[in-house]
Protein backbone atom coordinates (compact mmCIF):
# COMPACT_ATOMS: atom_id res chain seq x y z
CA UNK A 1 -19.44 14.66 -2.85
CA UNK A 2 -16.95 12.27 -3.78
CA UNK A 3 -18.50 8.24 -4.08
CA UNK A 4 -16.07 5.92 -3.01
CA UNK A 5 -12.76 5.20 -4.90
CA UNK A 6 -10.53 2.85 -3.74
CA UNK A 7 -7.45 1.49 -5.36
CA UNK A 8 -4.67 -1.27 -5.77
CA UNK A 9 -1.14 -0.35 -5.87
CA UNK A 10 1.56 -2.55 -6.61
CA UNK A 11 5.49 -1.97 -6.90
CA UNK A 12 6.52 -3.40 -10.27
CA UNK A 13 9.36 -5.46 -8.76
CA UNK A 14 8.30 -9.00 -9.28
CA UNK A 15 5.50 -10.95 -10.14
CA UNK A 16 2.25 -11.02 -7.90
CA UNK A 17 1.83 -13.52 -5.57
CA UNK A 18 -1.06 -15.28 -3.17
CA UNK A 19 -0.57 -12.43 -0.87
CA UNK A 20 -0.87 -9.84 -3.33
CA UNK A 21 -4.04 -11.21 -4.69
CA UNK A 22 -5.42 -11.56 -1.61
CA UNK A 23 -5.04 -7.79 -0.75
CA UNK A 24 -6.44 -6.96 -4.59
CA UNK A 25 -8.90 -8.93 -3.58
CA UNK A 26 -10.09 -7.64 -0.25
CA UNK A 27 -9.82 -4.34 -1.10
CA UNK A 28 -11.57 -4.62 -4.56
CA UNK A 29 -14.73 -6.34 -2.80
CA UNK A 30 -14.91 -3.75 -0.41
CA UNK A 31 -15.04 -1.33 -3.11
CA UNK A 32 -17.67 -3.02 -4.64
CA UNK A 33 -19.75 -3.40 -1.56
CA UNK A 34 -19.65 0.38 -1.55
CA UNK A 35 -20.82 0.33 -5.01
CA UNK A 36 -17.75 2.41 -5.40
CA UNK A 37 -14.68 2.50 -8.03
CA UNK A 38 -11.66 0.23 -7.85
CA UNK A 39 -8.28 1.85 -9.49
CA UNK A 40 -5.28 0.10 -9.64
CA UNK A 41 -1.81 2.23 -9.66
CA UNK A 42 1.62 0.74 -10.45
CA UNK A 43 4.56 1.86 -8.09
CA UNK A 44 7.41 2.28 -10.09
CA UNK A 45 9.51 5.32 -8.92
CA UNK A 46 12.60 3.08 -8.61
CA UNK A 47 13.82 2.56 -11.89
CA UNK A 48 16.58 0.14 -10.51
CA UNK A 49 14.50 -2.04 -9.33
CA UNK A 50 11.12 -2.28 -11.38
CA UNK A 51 10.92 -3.45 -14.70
CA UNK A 52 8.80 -3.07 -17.39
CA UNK A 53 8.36 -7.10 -17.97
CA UNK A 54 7.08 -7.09 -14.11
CA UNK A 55 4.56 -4.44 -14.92
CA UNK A 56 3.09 -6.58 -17.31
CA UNK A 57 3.22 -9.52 -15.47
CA UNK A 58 1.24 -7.47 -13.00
CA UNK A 59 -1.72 -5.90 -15.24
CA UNK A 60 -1.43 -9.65 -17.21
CA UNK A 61 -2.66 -11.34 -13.84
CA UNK A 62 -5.15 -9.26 -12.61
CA UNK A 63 -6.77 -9.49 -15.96
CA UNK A 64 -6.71 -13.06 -15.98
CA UNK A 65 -8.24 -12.59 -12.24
CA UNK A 66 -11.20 -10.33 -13.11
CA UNK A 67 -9.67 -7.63 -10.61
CA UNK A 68 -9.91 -4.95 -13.20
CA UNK A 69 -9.87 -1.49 -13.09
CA UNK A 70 -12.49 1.06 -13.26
CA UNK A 71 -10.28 3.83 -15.05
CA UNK A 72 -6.69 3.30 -17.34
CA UNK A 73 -4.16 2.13 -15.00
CA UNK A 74 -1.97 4.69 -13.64
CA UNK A 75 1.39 5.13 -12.89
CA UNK A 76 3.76 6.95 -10.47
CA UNK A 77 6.76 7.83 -13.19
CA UNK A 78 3.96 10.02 -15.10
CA UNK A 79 3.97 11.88 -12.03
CA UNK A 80 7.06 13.00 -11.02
CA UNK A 81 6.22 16.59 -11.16
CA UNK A 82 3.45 16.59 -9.34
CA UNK A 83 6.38 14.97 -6.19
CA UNK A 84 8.30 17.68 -7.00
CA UNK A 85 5.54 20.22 -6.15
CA UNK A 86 4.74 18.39 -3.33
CA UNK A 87 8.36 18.46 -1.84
CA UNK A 88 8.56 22.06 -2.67
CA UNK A 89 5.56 22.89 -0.90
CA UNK A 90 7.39 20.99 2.25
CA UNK A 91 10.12 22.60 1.87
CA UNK A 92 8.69 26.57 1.44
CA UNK A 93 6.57 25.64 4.71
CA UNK A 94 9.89 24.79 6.56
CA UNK A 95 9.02 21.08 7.37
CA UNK A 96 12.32 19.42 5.63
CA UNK A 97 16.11 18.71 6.37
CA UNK A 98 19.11 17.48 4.87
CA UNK A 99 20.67 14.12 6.24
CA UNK A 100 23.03 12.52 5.85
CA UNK A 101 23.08 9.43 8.52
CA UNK A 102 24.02 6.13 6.96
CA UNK A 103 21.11 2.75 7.26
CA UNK A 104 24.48 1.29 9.34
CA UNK A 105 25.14 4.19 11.54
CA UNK A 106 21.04 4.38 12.81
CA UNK A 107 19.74 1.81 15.72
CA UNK A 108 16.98 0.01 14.87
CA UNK A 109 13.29 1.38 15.74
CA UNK A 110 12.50 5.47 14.34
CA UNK A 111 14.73 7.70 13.14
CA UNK A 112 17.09 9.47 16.37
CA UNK A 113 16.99 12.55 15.05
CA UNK A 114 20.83 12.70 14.47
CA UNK A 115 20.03 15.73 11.82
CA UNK A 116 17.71 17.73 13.06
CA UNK A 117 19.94 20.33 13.62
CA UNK A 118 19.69 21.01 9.95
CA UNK A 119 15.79 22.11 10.43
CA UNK A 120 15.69 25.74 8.70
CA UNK A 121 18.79 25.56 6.77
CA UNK A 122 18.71 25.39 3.07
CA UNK A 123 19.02 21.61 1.86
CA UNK A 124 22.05 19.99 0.95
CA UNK A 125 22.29 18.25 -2.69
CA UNK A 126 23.48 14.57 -2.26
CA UNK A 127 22.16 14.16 0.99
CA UNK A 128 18.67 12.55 2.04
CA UNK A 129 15.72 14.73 3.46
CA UNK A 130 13.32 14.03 5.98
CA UNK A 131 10.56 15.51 7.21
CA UNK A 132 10.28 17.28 10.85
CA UNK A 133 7.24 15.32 12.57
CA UNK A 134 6.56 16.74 16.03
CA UNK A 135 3.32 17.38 15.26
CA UNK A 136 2.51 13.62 13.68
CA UNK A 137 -1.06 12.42 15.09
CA UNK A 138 -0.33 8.94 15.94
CA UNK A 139 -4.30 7.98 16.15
CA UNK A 140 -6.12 5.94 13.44
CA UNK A 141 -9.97 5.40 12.78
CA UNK A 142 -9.29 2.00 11.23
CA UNK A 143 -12.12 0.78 9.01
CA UNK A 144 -11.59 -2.86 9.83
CA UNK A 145 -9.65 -3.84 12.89
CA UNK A 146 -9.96 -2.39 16.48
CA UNK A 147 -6.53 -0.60 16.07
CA UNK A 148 -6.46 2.85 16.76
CA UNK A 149 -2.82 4.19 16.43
CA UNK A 150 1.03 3.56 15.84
CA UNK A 151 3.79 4.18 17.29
CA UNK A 152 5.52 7.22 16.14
CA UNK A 153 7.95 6.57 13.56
CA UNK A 154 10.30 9.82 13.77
CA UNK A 155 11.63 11.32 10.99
CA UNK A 156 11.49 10.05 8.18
CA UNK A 157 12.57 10.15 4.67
CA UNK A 158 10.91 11.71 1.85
CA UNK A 159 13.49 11.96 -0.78
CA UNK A 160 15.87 9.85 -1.12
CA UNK A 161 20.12 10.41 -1.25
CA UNK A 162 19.86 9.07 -5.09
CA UNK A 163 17.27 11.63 -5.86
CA UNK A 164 14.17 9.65 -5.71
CA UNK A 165 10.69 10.51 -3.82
CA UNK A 166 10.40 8.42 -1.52
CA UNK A 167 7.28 5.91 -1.39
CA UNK A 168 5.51 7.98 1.68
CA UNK A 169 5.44 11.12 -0.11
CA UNK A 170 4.51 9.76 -3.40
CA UNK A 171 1.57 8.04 -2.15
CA UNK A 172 0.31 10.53 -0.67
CA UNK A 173 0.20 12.61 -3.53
CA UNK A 174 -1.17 10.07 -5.42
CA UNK A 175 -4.39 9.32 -3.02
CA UNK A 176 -4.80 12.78 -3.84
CA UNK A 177 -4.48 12.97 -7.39
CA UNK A 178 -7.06 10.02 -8.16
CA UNK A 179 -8.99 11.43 -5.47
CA UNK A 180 -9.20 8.42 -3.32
CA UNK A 181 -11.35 7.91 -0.36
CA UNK A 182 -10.60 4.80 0.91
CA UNK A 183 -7.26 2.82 1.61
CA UNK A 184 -8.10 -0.72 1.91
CA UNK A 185 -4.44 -2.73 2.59
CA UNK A 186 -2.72 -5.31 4.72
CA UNK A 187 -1.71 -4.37 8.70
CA UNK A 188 1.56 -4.16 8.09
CA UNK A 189 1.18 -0.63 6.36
CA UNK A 190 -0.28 0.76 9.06
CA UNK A 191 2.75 2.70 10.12
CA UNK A 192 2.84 3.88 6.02
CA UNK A 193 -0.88 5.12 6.79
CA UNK A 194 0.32 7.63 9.60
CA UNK A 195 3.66 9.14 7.38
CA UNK A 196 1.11 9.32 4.24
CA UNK A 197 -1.87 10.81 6.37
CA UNK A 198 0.18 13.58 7.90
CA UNK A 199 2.17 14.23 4.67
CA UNK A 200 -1.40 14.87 3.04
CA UNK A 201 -2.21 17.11 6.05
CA UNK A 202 0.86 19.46 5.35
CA UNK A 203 0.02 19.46 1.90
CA UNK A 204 -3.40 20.69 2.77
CA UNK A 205 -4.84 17.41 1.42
CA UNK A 206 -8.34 15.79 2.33
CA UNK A 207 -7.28 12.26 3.87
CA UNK A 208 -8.84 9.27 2.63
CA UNK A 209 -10.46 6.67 5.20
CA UNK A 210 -7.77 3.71 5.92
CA UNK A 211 -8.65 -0.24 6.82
CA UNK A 212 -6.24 -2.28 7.44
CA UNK A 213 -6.51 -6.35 6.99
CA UNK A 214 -4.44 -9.37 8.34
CA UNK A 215 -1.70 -10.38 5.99
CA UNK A 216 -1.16 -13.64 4.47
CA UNK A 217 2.30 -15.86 5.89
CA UNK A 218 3.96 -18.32 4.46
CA UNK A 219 4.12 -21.83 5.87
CA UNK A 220 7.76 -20.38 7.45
CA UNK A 221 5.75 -17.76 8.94
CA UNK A 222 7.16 -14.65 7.50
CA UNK A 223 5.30 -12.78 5.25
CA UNK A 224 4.11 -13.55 1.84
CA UNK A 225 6.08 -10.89 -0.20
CA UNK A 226 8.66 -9.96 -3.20
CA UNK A 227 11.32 -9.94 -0.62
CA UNK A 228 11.07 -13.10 0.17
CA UNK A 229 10.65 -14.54 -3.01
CA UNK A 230 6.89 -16.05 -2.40
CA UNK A 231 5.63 -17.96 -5.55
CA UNK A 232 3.81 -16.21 -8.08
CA UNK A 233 0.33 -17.11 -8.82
CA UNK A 234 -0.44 -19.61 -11.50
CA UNK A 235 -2.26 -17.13 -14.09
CA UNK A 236 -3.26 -19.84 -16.33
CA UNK A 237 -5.48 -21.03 -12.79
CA UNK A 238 -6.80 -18.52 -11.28
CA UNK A 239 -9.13 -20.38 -9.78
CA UNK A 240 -6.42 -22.50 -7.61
CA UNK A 241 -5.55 -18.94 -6.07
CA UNK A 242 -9.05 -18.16 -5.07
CA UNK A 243 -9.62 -21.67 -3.17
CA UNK A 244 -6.28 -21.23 -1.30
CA UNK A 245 -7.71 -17.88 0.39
CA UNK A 246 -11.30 -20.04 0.68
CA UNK A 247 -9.66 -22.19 2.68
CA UNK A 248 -7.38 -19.68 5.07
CA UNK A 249 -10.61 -18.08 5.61
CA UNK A 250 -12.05 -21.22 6.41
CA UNK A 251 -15.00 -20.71 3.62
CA UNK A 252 -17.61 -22.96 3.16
CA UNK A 253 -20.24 -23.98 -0.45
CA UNK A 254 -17.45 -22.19 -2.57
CA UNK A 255 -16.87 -22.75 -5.95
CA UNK A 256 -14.44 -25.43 -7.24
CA UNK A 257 -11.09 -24.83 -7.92
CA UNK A 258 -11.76 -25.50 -11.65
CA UNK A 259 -14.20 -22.45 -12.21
CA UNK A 260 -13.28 -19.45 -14.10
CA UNK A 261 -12.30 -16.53 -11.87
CA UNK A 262 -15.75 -14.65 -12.44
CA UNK A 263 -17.48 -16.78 -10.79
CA UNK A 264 -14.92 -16.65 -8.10
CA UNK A 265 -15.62 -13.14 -7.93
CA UNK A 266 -19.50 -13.22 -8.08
CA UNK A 267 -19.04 -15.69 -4.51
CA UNK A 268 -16.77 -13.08 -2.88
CA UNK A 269 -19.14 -10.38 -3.65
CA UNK A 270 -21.91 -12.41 -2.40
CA UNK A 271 -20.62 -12.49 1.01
CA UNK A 272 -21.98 -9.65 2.50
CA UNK A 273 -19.06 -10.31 5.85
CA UNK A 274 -16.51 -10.62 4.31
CA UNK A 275 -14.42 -8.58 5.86
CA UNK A 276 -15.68 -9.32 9.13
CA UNK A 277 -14.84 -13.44 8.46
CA UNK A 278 -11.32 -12.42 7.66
CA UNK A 279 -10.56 -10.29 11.03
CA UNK A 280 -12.47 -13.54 12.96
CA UNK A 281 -9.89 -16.35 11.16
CA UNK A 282 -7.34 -14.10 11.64
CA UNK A 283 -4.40 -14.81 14.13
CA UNK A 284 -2.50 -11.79 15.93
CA UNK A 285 -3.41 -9.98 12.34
CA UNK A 286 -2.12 -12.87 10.26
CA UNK A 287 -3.36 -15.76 8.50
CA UNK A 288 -1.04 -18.60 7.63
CA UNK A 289 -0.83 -20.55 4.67
């Protein structure tokens, strides 16, 4: 049987930030509690918008944090045709369709189903294809909160018009590739967790286990993220990072600010509840900084 492998994966379209190091973070300890492997993956499918200086801004700071993996770093654009397999499988088992809706012409919330007419007929080049999902199980045995499904998210899109796999399918693929068992990550992927988990399903895939944490916000209270430009992390003090999440988590006896991030890392691991002092902080799933 498989021990426990769990993994960090982050797109290589900007530098990390507090929120990104938090969720290396949490999921690395709970590796480590599980005396398991920690991987770390670097999304980088779209060439448009990652960048090679971001990638090494990425493996640069986790280094410098002591969040390092067990195994050589992998990345998705190594695995394109293992995506392409993938999608072909779909495809041969009937589950795709060409569409070719516009982001402007859909209302908000899951995908209508403008398209679906299109189910069985041989795909169109140019256009987008999603994936039929009647059969989507909507339930979730969440590691770490009390939530135990999403709402359904319709059809969605696993290639995209310019060509590219989309980020559901390759993920997916990838959990099963580096044979991962557990998916530690914020709440706000928890939707991602149901298109991934029944993606693996049709694939005939075994599904890893999937916790979900509170996120980080800024002081604004939107989320601490590339798309809204939150601050990098100071690499050259690592240490200044760790006591901002101390103090969100309202930690006690931790180390100073001023100590070198292994003995950051040593206190996290020490804390046997860790994961059960983050979900008692925690507002609504959040934690503001």
């Amino acid at each position: 049987m498989i021990q426990y492998r769990g993994r960090f994966a982050p797109s290589a379209t900007g530098p990390l930030h507090l929120g990104s190091i938090f969720a290396a973070l949490i999921s690395y300890v709970h590796a480590k509690h599980h005396q398991g492997e920690w991987l770390i993956r670097i999304d980088d499918l779209d060439e448009k918008r990652c960048k090679q200086t971001y990638v090494d801004s990425i493996l640069e700071c986790l280094n410098e944090f002591e969040l390092k993996s067990s195994e050589p770093v992998r990345f998705q654009t190594d695995r394109i045709t293992r995506y392409a397999q993938a999608f072909n499988t779909l495809e041969t088992n009937g589950l795709l369709y060409s569409c070719d809706c516009s982001r402007n012409s859909l209302p908000c919330g899951p995908y209508p189903g403008f398209c679906r007419h299109q189910i069985g007929k041989p795909l169109i080049s140019d256009y987008a294809v999603r994936i039929d999902t009647n059969e989507i199980d909507l339930t979730i045995d969440d590691q770490i909160t009390e939530l135990q499904g999403s709402d359904a998210p319709g059809d969605f899109i696993i290639k995209r018009r310019d060509g590219l796999f989309a980020y559901q399918l390759a993920c997916a693929v990838d959990e099963h590739i580096d044979q991962i068992t557990h998916v530690i990550r914020g709440i706000d992927l928890q939707e991602s967790t149901i298109m991934q988990r029944f993606i693996a399903e049709r694939l005939g895939y075994r599904s890893p286990m999937y916790g979900h944490f509170p996120i980080l916000l800024g002081s604004d209270g939107t989320k601490l993220s590339k798309q809204t430009f939150a601050r990098p992390v100071d690499l050259s003090h690592p240490g200044q990072s760790f006591a901002a999440i101390s103090r969100l988590l309202l930690l006690n006896d931790t180390p100073s600010h001023k100590d070198r991030p292994n003995v950051w890392i040593d206190y996290f691991l020490s804390l046997d509840n860790l994961i059960s002092i983050i979900t008692g902080v925690s507002e609504a799933n959040t934690l503001s900084g």
